[in-house]
Protein backbone atom coordinates (compact mmCIF):
# COMPACT_ATOMS: atom_id res chain seq x y z
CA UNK A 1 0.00 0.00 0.00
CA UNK A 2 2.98 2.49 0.57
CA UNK A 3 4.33 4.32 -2.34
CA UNK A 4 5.97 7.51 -2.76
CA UNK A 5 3.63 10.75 -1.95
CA UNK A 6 3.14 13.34 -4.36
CA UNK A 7 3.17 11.13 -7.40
CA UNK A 8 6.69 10.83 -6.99
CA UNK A 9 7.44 14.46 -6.95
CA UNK A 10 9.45 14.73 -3.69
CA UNK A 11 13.26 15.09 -3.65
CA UNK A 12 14.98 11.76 -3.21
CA UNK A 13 17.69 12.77 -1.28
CA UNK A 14 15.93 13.19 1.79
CA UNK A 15 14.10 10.34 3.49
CA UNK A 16 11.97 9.97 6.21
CA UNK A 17 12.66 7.37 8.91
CA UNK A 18 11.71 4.55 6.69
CA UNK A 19 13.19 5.74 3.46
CA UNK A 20 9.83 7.15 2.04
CA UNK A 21 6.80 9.41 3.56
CA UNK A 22 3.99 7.21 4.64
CA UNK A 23 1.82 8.01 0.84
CA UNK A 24 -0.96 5.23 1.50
CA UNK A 25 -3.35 5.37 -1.85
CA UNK A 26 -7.10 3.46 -1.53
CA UNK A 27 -9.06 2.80 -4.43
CA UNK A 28 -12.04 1.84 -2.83
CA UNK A 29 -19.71 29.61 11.97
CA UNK A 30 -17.66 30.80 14.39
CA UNK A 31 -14.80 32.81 15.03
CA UNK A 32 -11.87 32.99 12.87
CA UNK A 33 -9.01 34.02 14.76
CA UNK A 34 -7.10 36.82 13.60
CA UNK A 35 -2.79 36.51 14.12
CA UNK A 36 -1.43 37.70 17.33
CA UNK A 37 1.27 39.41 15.77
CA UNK A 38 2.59 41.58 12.76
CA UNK A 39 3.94 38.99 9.94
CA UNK A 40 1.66 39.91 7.56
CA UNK A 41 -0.86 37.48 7.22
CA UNK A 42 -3.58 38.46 5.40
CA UNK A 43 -7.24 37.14 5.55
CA UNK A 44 -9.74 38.05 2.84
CA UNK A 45 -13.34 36.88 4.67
CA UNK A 46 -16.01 35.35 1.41
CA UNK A 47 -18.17 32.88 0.51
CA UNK A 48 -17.97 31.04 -2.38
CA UNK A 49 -21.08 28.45 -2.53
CA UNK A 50 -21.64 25.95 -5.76
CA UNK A 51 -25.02 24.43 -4.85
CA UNK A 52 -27.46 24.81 -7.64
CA UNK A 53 -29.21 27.44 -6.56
CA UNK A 54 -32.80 25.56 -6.13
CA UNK A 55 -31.24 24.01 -2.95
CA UNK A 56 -28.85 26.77 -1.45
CA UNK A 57 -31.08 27.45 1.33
CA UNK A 58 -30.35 23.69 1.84
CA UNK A 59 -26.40 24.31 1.63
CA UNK A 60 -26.76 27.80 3.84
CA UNK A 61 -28.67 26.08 6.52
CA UNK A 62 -26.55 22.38 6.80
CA UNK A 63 -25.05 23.55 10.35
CA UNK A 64 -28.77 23.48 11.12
CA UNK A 65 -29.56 20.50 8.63
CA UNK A 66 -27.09 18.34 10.61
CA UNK A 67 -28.65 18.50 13.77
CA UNK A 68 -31.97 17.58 13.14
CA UNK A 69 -31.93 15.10 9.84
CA UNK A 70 -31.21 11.30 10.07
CA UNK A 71 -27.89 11.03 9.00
CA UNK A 72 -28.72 9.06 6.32
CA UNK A 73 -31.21 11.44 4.76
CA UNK A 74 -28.50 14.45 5.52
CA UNK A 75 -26.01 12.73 3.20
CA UNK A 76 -28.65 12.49 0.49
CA UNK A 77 -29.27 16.09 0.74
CA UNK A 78 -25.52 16.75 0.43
CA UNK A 79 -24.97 14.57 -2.24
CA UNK A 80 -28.20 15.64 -4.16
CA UNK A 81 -28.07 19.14 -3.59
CA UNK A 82 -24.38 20.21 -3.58
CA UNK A 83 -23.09 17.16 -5.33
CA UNK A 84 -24.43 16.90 -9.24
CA UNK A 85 -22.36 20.80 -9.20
CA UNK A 86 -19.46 20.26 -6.40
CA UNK A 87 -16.52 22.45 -7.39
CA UNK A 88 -15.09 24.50 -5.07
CA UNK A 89 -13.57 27.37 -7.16
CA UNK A 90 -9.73 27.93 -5.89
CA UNK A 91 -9.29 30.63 -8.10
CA UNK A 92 -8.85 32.99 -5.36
CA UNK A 93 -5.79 31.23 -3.92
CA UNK A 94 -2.42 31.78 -5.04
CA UNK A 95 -2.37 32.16 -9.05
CA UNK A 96 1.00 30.99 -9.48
CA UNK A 97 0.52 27.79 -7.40
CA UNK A 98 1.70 25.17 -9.40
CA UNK A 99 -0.02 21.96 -7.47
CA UNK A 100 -1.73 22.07 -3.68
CA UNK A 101 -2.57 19.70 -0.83
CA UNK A 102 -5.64 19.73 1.60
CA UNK A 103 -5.55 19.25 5.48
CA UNK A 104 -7.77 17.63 7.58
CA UNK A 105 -8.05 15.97 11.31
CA UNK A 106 -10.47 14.49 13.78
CA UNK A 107 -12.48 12.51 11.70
CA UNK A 108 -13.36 10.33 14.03
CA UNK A 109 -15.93 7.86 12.86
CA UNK A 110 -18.22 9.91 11.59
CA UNK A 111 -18.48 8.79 7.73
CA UNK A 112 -21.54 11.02 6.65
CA UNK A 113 -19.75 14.39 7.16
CA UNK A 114 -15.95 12.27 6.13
CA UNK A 115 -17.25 11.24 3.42
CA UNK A 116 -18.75 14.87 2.20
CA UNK A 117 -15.36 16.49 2.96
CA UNK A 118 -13.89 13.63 0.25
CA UNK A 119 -16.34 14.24 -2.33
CA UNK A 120 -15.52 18.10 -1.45
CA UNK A 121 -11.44 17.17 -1.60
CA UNK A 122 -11.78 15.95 -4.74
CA UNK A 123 -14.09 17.94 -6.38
CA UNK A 124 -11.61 20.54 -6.19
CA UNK A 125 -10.00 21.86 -9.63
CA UNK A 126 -7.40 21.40 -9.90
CA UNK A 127 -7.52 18.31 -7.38
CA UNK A 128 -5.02 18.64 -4.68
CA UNK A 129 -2.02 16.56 -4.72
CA UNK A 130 -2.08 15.04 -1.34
CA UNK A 131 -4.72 14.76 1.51
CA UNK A 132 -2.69 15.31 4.89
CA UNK A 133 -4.60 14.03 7.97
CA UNK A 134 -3.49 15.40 11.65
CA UNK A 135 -4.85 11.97 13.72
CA UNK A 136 -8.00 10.99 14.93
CA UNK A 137 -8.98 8.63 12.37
CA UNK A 138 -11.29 6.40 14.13
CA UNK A 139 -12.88 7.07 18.05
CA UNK A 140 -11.33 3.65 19.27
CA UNK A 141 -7.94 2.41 17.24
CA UNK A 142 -8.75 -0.83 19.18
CA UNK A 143 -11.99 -1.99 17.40
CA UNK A 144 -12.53 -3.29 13.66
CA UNK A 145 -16.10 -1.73 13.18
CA UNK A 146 -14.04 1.66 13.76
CA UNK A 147 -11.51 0.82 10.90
CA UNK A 148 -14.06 -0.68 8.73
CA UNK A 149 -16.00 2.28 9.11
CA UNK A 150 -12.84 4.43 8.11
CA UNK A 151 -11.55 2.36 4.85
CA UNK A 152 -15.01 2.27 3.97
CA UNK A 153 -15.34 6.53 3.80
CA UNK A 154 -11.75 6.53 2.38
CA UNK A 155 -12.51 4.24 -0.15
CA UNK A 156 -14.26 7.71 -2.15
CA UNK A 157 -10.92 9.72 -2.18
CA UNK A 158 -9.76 9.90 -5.71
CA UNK A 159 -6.93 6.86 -6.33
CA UNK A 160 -4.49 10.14 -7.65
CA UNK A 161 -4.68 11.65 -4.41
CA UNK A 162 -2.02 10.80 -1.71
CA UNK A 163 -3.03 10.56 1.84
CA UNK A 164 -0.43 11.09 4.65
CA UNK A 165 -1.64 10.47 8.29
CA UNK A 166 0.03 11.59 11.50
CA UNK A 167 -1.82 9.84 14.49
CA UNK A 168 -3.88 10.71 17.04
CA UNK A 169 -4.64 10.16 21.07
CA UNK A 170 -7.99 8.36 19.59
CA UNK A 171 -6.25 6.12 16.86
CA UNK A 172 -3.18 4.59 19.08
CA UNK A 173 -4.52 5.15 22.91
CA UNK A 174 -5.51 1.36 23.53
CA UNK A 175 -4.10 -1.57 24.46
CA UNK A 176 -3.10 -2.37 20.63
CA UNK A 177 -3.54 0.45 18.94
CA UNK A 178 -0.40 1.69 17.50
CA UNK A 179 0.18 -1.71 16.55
CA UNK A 180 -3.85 -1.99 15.18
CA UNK A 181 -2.85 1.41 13.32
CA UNK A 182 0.64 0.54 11.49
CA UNK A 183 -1.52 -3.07 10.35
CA UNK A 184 -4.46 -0.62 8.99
CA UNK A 185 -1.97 1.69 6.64
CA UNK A 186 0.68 -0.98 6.08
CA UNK A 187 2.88 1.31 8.17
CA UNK A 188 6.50 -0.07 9.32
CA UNK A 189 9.13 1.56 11.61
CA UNK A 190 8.21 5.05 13.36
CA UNK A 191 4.84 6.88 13.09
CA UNK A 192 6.71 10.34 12.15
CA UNK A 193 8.34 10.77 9.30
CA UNK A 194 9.32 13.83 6.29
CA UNK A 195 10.53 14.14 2.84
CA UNK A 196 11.04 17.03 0.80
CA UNK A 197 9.00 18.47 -2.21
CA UNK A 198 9.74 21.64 -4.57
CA UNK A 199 11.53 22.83 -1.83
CA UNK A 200 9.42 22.34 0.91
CA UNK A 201 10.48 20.36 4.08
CA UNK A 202 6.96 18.27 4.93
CA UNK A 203 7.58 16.60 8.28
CA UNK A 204 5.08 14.57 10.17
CA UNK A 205 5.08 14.10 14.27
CA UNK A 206 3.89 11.74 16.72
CA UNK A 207 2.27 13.42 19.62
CA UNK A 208 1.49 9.75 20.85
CA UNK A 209 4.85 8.27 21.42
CA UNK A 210 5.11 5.73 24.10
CA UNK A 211 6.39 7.54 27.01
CA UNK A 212 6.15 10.90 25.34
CA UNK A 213 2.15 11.50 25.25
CA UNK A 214 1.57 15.12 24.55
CA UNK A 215 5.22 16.09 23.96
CA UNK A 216 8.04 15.97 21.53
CA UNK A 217 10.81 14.07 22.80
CA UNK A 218 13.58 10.84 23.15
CA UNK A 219 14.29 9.56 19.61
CA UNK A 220 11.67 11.42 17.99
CA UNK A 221 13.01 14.70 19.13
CA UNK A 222 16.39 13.82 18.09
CA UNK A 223 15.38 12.65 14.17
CA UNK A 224 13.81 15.86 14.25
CA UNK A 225 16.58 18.55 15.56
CA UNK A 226 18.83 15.90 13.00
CA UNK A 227 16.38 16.16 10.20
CA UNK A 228 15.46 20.01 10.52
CA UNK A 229 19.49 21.09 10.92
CA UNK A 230 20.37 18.87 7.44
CA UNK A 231 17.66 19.76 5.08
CA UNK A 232 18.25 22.23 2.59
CA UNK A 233 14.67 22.91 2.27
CA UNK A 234 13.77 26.87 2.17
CA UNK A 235 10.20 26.44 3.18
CA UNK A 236 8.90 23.65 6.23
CA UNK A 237 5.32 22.65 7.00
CA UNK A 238 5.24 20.47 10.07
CA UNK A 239 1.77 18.32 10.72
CA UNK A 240 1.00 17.13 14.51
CA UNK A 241 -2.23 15.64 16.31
CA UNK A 242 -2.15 17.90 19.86
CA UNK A 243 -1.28 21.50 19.01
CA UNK A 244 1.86 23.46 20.87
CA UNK A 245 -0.87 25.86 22.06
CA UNK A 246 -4.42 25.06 22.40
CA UNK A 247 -6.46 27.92 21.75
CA UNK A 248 -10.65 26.28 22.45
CA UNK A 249 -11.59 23.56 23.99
CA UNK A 250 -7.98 22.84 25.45
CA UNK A 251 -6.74 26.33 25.87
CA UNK A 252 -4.15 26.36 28.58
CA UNK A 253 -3.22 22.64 28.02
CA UNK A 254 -0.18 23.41 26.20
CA UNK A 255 1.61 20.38 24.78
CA UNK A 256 4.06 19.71 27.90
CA UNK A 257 7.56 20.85 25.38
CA UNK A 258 5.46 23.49 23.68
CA UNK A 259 7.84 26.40 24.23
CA UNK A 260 11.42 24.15 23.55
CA UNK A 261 9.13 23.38 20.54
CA UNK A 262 8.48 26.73 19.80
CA UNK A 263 11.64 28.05 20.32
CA UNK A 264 12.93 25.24 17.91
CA UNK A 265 10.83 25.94 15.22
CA UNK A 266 11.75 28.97 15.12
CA UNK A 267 15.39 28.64 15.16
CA UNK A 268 15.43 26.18 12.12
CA UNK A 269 12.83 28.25 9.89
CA UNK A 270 9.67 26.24 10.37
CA UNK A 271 6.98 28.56 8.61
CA UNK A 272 3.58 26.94 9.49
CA UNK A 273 2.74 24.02 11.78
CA UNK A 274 -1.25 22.35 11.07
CA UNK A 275 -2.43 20.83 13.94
CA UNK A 276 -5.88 19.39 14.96
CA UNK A 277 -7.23 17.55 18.49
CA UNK A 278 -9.94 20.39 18.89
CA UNK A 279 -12.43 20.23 16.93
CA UNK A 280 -12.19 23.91 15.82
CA UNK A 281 -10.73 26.25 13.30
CA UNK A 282 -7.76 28.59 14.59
CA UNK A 283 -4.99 30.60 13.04
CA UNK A 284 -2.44 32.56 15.21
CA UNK A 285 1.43 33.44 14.43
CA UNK A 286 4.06 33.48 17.12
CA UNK A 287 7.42 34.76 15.69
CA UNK A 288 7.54 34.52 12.71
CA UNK A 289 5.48 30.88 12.32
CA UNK A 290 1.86 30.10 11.87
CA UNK A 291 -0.21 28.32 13.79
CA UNK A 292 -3.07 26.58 12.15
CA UNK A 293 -5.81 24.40 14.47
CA UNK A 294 -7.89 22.57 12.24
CA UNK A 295 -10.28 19.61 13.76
CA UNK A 296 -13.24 19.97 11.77
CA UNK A 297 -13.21 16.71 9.36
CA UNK A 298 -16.29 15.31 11.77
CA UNK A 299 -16.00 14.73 15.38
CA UNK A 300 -18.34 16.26 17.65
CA UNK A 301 -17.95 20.10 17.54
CA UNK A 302 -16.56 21.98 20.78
CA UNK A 303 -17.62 25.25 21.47
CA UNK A 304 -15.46 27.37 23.34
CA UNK A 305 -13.91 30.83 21.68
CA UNK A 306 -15.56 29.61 18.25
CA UNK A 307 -14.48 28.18 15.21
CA UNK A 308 -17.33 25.81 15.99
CA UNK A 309 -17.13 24.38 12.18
CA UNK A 310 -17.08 21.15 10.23
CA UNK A 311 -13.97 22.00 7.45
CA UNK A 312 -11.05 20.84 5.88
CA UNK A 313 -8.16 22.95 4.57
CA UNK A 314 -6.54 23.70 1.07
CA UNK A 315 -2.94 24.85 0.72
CA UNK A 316 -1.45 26.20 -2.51
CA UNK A 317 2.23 27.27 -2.08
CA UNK A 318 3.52 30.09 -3.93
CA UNK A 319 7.09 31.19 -4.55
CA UNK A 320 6.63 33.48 -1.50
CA UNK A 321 3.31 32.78 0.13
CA UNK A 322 0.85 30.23 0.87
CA UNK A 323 -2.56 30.86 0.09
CA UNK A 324 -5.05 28.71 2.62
CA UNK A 325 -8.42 28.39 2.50
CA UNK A 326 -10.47 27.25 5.13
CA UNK A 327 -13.72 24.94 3.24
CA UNK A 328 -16.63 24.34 4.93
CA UNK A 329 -18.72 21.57 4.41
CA UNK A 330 -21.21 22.99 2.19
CA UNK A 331 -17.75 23.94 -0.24
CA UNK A 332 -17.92 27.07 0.83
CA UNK A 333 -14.75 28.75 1.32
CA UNK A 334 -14.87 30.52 4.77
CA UNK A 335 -11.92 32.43 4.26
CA UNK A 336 -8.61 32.87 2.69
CA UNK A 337 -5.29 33.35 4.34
CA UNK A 338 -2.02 34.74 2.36
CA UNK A 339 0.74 33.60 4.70
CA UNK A 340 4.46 34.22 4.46
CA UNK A 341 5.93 30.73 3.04
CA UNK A 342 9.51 31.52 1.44
C-alpha cells in the first residue's frame, strides 16, 4: 500500500525514517481568529457556494440540517443538492501555485460528514495533490467496526490523491492500537516521518509516542533537531495531532515541550505548523510561524472561543506565500489566508 507521496514528486535525497513518507493510496460559523502578531498574514473573509441554486437554502442552513436530519437522509441532501455541481472554485488562492494539498483531522468515525469532505477534496480543480490528515482517524484504534467504518469513507478519495496520516490520542490510545494502526496503513518503523517536495520540508510528528504522550521528545526529538538542521529545504510545513498551544476547547493545556518546541521551530525556519485535536478552526502566528488548528473533518464540535465548524483545509504554495483556505462543508470557502511561506 505504501508508495511515494506526491506522485513521486518529492526530492529523493531526503528520506523519512523509513526511506519514504507514509503516501498510502485506496481505491475503494464561528470565530476565525485573527494573528497575534505583525507577519503579515492576510485574511480576505467570502463565501464562495456551488449548490445549484434551487437548494442553497439547503447548503446555507446544513449547520442546522445536521442536527436535526437522520444522517442518512442528511447525506442524500448533500450529495443531491451540492453534489451533481461540487466544485469548489480555488481561483482565489495563489495564481502561481503550481499543485496544492488539503488538510484535515479528527475525523473520528463519523463517515456522513468524512465522506462529504472527500467528495468536497476531490471535487476541487485542480484536485489537490495530497490529503494530509493530523490523527483521529477512528474514536477507538482498538476496534474493527471503527476501521471498517474508516476504509469504507476513504474508499471515495480519488486513487491520484495521496493521503499522509500523522496519528492521534484516539487512533493509538488502547491496548493495541499503534500496533492496530501501522496493520491498517501498512505502516513499518516510526509513526513520524518527512521528505522534501519543490523545496518544501513536509515533516510529520507523533504526539502519541510511548512515554512521550503530549510532547516531543527521546528519539523522535532527536530525528527531528537531526532532520530540521540537514535539510536544505527553504520552506517547512510540520503536521502534529495535539497543538503546541491550544487555543478552544484545550486552551491552557499546552503540549508539555510546547515552548522548547516553539523556540525550535523557530530557530530552524519552520513557517507553518497544522495541527488538529480540537475540533475547531484557529490561526495565530508566534514569531515569525503560523499556527493553524484545524479539527473539523467530523468529530463532535466543541464550542469554546468559536471556530465551531465542520472544514477541511486547502494549501497552494507560492514562490513566497501560501494561500489557505479554510472549506466548509457545504464547499464554501470561509476564508482565505495569504501567509508568508519563502
Amino acid at each position: 500500500m505504501l508508495q511515494t507521496a506526491f506522485g513521486g514528486i518529492f526530492s529523493a535525497d531526503l528520506q523519512g525514517p523509513q526511506g519514504t513518507m507514509r503516501g498510502v493510496s485506496f481505491t475503494q460559523q464561528g470565530i476565525l481568529k485573527q494573528p497575534s502578531s505583525g507577519r503579515n498574514v492576510a485574511m480576505v473573509v467570502h463565501t464562495n457556494t456551488r449548490c445549484r441554486d434551487p437548494l442553497r437554502l439547503v447548503c446555507r442552513i446544513f449547520p442546522l440540517a445536521r442536527e436535526i436530519l437522520p444522517s442518512a437522509w442528511l447525506l442524500a441532501f448533500v450529495l443531491l443538492g451540492c453534489g451533481s455541481e461540487r466544485t469548489t472554485d480555488v481561483a482565489a488562492c495563489n495564481q502561481s501555485a503550481a499543485w496544492s494539498f488539503a488538510v484535515i483531522g479528527d475525523t473520528r468515525s463519523n463517515p456522513d460528514v468524512f465522506k462529504t469532505h472527500i467528495l468536497n477534496v476531490n471535487a476541487l480543480d485542480p484536485q489537490p495533490l495530497a490529503l494530509f490528515h493530523m490523527g483521529d482517524l477512528v474514536s477507538n484504534g482498538d476496534l474493527d467496526f471503527d476501521w471498517q467504518v474508516f476504509h469504507e469513507s476513504m474508499s471515495s478519495l480519488a486513487p491520484n490523491i495521496e493521503f499522509q496520516v500523522t496519528p492521534g490520542n484516539h487512533d493509538v490510545g488502547g491496548a493495541r492500537g499503534r500496533e492496530i494502526f501501522a496493520e491498517e496503513l501498512g505502516i513499518e518503523g516510526p509513526l513520524y516521518s518527512a521528505q522534501e517536495a519543490s523545496s518544501i520540508l513536509f515533516v510529520e510528528l507523533s504526539t502519541e509516542e510511548p512515554d512521550f504522550v503530549n510532547e516531543i521528545g527521546g528519539e523522535q526529538l532527536s530525528w527531528l533537531v537531526d532532520t530540521l538542521s540537514h535539510s536544505s529545504a527553504t520552506r517547512i510545513a510540520v503536521f502534529m495531532h495535539r497543538p503546541l498551544f491550544p487555543q478552544g476547547h484545550y486552551q491552557g493545556m499546552d503540549l508539555a515541550n510546547a515552548e522548547d518546541m516553539h523556540n525550535l521551530f523557530v530557530r530552524y525556519g519552520v513557517d507553518i505548523v497544522f495541527a488538529s485535536h480540537e475540533h475547531q478552526f484557529f490561526l495565530d502566528e508566534r514569531d515569525g510561524v503560523t499556527y493553524v488548528i484545524s479539527g473539523g473533518g467530523g468529530a463532535p464540535l466543541y464550542h469554546e472561543n468559536g471556530g465551531d465548524f465542520y472544514h477541511f483545509l486547502l494549501a497552494c504554495p507560492g514562490p513566497e506565500t501560501l494561500c489557505l483556505q479554510v472549506i466548509t462543508l457545504s464547499a464554501e470557502i470561509k476564508a482565505t489566508y495569504e501567509i508568508p511561506f519563502d
